[in-house]
C-alpha atoms as a PDB file:
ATOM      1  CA  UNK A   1     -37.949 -30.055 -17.019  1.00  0.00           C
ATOM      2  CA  UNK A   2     -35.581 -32.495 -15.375  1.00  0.00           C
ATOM      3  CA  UNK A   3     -32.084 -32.389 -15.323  1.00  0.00           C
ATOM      4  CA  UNK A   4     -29.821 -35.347 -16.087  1.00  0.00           C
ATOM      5  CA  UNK A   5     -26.963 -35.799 -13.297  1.00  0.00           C
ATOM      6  CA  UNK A   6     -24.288 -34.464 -15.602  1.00  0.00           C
ATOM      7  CA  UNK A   7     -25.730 -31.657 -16.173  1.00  0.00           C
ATOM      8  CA  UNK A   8     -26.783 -30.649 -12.713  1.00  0.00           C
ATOM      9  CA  UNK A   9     -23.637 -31.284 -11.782  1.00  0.00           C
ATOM     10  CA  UNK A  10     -22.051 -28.930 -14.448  1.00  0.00           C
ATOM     11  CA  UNK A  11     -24.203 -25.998 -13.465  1.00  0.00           C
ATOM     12  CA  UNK A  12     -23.385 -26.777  -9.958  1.00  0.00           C
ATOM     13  CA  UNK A  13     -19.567 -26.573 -10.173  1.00  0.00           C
ATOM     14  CA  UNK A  14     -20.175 -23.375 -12.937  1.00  0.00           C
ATOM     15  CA  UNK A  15     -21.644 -21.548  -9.806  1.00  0.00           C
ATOM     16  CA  UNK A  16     -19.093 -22.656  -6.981  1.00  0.00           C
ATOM     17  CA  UNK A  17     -16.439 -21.611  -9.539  1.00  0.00           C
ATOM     18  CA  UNK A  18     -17.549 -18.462 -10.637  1.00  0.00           C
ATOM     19  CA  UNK A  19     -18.619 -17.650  -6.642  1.00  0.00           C
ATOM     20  CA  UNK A  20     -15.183 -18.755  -5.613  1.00  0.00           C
ATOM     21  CA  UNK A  21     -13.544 -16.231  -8.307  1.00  0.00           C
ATOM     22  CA  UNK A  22     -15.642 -13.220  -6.844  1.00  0.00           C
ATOM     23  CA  UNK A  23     -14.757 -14.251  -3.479  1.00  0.00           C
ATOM     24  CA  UNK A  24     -11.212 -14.959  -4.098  1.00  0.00           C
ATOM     25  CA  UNK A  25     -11.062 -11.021  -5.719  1.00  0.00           C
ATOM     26  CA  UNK A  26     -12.806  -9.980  -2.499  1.00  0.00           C
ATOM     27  CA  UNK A  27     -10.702 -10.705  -0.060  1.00  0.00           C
ATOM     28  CA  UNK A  28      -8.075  -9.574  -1.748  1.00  0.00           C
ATOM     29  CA  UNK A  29      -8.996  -6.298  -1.979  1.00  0.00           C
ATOM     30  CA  UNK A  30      -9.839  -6.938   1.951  1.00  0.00           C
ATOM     31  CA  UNK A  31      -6.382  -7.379   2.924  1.00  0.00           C
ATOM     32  CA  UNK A  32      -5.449  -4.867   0.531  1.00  0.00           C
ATOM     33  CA  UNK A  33      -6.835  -2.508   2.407  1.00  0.00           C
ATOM     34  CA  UNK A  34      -5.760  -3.846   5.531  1.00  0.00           C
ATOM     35  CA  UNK A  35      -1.972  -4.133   4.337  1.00  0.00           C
ATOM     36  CA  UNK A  36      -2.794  -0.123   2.576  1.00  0.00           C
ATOM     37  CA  UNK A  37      -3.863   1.102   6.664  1.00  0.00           C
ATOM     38  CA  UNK A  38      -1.132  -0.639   8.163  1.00  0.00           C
ATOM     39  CA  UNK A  39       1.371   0.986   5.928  1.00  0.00           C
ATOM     40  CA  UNK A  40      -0.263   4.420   6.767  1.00  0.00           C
ATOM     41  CA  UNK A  41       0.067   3.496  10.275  1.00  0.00           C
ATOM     42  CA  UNK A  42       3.314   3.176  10.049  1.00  0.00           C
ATOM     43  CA  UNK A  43       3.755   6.442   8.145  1.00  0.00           C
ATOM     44  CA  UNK A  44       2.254   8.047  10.974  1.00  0.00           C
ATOM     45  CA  UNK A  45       4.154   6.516  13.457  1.00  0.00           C
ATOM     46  CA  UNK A  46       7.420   7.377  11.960  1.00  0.00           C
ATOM     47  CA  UNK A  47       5.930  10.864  11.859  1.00  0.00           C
ATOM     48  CA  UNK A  48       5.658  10.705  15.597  1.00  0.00           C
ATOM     49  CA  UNK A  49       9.118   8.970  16.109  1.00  0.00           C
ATOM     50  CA  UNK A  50      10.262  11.802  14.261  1.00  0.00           C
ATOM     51  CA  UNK A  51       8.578  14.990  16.420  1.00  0.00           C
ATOM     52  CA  UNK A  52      10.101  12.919  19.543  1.00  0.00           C
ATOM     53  CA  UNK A  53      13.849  12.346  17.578  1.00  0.00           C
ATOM     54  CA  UNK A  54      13.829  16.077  16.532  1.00  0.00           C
ATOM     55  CA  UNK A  55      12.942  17.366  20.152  1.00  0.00           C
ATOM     56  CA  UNK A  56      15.486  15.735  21.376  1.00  0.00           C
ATOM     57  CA  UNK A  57      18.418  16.224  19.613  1.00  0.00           C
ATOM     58  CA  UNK A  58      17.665  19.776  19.542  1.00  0.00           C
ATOM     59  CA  UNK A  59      17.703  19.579  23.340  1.00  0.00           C
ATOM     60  CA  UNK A  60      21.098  18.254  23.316  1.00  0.00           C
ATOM     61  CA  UNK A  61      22.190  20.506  20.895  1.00  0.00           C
ATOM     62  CA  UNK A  62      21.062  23.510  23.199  1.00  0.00           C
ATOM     63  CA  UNK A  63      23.085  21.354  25.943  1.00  0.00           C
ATOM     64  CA  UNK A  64      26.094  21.798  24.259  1.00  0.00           C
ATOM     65  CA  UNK A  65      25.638  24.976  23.221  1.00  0.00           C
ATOM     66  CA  UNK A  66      24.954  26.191  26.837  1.00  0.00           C
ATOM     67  CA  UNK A  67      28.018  24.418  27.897  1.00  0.00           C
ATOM     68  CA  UNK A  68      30.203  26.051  25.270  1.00  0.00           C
ATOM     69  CA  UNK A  69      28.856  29.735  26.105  1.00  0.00           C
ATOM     70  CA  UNK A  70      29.432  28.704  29.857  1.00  0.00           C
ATOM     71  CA  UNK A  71      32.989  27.096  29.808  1.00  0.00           C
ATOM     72  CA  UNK A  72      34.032  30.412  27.698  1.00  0.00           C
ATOM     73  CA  UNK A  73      32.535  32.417  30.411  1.00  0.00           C
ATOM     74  CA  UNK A  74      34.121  30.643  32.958  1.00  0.00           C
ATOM     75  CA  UNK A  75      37.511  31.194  30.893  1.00  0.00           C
ATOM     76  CA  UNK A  76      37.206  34.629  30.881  1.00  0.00           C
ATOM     77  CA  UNK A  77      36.611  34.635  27.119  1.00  0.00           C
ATOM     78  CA  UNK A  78      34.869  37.886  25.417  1.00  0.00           C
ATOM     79  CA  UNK A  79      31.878  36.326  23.572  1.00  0.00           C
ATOM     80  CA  UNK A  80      32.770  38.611  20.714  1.00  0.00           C
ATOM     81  CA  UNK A  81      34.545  37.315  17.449  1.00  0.00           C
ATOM     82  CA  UNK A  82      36.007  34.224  17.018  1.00  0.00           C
ATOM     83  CA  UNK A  83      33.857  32.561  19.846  1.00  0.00           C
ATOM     84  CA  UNK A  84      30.430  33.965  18.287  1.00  0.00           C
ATOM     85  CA  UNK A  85      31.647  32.902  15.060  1.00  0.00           C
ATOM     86  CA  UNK A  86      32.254  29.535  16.212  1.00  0.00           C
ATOM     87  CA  UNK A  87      28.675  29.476  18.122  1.00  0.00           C
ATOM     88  CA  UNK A  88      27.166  30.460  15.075  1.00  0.00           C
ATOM     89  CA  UNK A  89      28.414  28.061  12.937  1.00  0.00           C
ATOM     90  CA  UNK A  90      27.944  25.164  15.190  1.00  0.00           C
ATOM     91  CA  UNK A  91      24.338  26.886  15.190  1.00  0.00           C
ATOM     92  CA  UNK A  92      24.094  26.640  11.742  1.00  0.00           C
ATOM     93  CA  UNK A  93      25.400  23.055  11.415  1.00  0.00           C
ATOM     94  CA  UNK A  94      22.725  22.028  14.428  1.00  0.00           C
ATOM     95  CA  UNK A  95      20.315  23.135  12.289  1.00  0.00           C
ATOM     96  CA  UNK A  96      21.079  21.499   9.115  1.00  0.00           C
ATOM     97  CA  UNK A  97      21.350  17.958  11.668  1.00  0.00           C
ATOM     98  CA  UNK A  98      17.450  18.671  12.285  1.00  0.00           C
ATOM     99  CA  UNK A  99      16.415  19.714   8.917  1.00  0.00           C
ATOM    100  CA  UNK A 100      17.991  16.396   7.698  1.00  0.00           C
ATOM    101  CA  UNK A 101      16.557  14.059  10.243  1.00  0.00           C
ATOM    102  CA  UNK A 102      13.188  15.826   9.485  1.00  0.00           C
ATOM    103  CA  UNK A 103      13.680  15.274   5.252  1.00  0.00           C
ATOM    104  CA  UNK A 104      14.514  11.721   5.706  1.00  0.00           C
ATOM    105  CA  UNK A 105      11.652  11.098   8.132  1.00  0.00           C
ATOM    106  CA  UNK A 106       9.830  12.766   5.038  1.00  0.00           C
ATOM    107  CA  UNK A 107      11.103  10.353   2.728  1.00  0.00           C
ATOM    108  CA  UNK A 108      10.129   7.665   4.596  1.00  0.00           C
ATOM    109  CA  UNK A 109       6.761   8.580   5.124  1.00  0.00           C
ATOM    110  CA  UNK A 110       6.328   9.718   1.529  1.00  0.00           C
ATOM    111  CA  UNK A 111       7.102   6.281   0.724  1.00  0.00           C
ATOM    112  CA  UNK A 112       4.992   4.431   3.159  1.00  0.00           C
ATOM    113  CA  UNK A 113       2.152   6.339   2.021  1.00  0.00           C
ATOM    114  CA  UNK A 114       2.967   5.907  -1.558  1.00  0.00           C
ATOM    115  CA  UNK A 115       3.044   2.216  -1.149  1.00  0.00           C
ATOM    116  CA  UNK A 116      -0.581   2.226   0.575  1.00  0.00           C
ATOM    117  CA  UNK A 117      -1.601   3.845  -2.306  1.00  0.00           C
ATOM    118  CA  UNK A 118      -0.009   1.177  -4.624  1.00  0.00           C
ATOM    119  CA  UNK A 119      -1.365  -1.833  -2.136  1.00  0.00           C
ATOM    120  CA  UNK A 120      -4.823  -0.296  -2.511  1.00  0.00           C
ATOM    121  CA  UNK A 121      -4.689  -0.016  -6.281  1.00  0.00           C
ATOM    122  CA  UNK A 122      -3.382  -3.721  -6.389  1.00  0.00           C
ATOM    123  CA  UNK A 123      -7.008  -4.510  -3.999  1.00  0.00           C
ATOM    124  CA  UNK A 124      -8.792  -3.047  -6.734  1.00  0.00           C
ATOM    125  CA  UNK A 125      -7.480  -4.559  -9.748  1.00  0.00           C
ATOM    126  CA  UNK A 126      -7.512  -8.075  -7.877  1.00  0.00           C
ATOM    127  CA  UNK A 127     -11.280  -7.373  -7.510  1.00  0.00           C
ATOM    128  CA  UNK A 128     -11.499  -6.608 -11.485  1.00  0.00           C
ATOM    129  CA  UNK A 129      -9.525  -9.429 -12.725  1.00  0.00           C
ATOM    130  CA  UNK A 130     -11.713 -11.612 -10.458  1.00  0.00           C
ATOM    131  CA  UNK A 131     -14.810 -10.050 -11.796  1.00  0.00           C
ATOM    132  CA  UNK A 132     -13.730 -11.325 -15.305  1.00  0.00           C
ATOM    133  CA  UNK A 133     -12.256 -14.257 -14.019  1.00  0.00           C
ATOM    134  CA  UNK A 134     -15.762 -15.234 -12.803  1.00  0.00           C
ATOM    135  CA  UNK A 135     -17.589 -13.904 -15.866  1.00  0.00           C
ATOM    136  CA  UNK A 136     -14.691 -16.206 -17.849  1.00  0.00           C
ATOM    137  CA  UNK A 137     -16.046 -19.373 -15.360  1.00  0.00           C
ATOM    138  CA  UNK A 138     -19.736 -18.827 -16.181  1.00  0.00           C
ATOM    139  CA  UNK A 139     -19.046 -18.791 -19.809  1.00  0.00           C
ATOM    140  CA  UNK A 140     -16.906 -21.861 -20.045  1.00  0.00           C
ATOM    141  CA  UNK A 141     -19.417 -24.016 -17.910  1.00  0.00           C
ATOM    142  CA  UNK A 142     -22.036 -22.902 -19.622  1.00  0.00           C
ATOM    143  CA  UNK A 143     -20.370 -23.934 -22.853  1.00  0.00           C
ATOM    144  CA  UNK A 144     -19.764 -27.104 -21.358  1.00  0.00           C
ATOM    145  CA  UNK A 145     -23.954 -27.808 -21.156  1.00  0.00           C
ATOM    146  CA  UNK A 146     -24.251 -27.732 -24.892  1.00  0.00           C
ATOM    147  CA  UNK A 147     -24.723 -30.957 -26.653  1.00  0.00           C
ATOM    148  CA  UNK A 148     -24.926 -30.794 -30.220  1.00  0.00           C
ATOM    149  CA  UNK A 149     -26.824 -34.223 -29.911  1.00  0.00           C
ATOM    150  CA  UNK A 150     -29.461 -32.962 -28.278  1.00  0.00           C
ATOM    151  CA  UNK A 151     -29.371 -29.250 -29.819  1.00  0.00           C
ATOM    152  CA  UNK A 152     -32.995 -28.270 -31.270  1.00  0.00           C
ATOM    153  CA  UNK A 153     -32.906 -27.034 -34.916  1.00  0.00           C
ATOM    154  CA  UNK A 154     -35.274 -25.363 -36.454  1.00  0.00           C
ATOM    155  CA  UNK A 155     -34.977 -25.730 -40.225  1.00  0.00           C
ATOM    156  CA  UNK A 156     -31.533 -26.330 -41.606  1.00  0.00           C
ATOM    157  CA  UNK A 157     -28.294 -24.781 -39.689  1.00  0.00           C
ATOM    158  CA  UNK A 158     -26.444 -22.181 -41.969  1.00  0.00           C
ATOM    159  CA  UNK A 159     -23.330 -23.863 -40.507  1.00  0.00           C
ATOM    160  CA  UNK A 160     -24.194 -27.744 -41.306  1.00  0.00           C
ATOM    161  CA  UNK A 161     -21.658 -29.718 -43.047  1.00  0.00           C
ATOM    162  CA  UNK A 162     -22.762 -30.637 -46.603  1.00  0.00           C
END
């Protein structure tokens, strides 16, 4: 069987197009997945950034606490009442500063990760839709091959015009 130039033609393009869907949906997922690590990277990063932020201003905060116990030392100051009342509040208050930089480090890594997540499920349904996409190619080229002319019938057609 010989095909005319037309139709090799027609099958030829039908399988660069529906190869060129899959591949398409392929990479896409790729750098899905690439885009879905880098965000985790990130997210782990920031959790890192974080440790290191939270170390240190809890270092400073033990600065100034040290200072404050030794300047009311050095003034001769009980550290009974009103002074350990202040101390403990400011204690308090240096607490709540770390417990907030920690939550909104949370936050942000909550989101980073919940956008991987989201740039992974986008990967996937690129690779779908390209899966139908090439199924959708194949179909309409091989639609395109079929000549009526040239159709074989064997009796009469229940769909023939009267």
């Amino acid at each position: 069987m010989c095909l005319d130039p037309l139709t090799l033609l027609t099958v030829v393009g039908t399988g660069i197009s529906t190869a060129g869907a899959l591949a398409q949906g392929q990479q896409q997922a790729q750098m899905a997945e690439y885009q879905a690590r880098a965000q985790e990277q990130q997210a782990q990063a920031d959790a890192q950034a974080t440790a290191f932020e939270t170390a240190r201003e809890k270092r400073r905060q033990d600065l100034l606490r040290a200072n404050a116990v030794a300047q009311a030392g050095a003034s001769g100051v009980a550290l009974e009442g009103s002074p350990t009342a202040v101390l403990l509040t400011n204690a308090r208050e240096n607490e709540l500063d770390l417990q907030a930089i920690r939550y909104g480090a949370q936050l942000r890594q909550n989101n980073m990760r919940t956008q991987a997540s989201i740039t992974r499920y986008s990967g996937k349904q690129a690779r779908t839709a390209s899966i139908f996409s090439a199924g959708s190619n194949l179909v309409s080229g091989l639609s395109n091959l079929y000549d009526p002319n040239r159709a074989a019938y064997f009796g009469r057609s229940p769909f023939a015009q009267a």
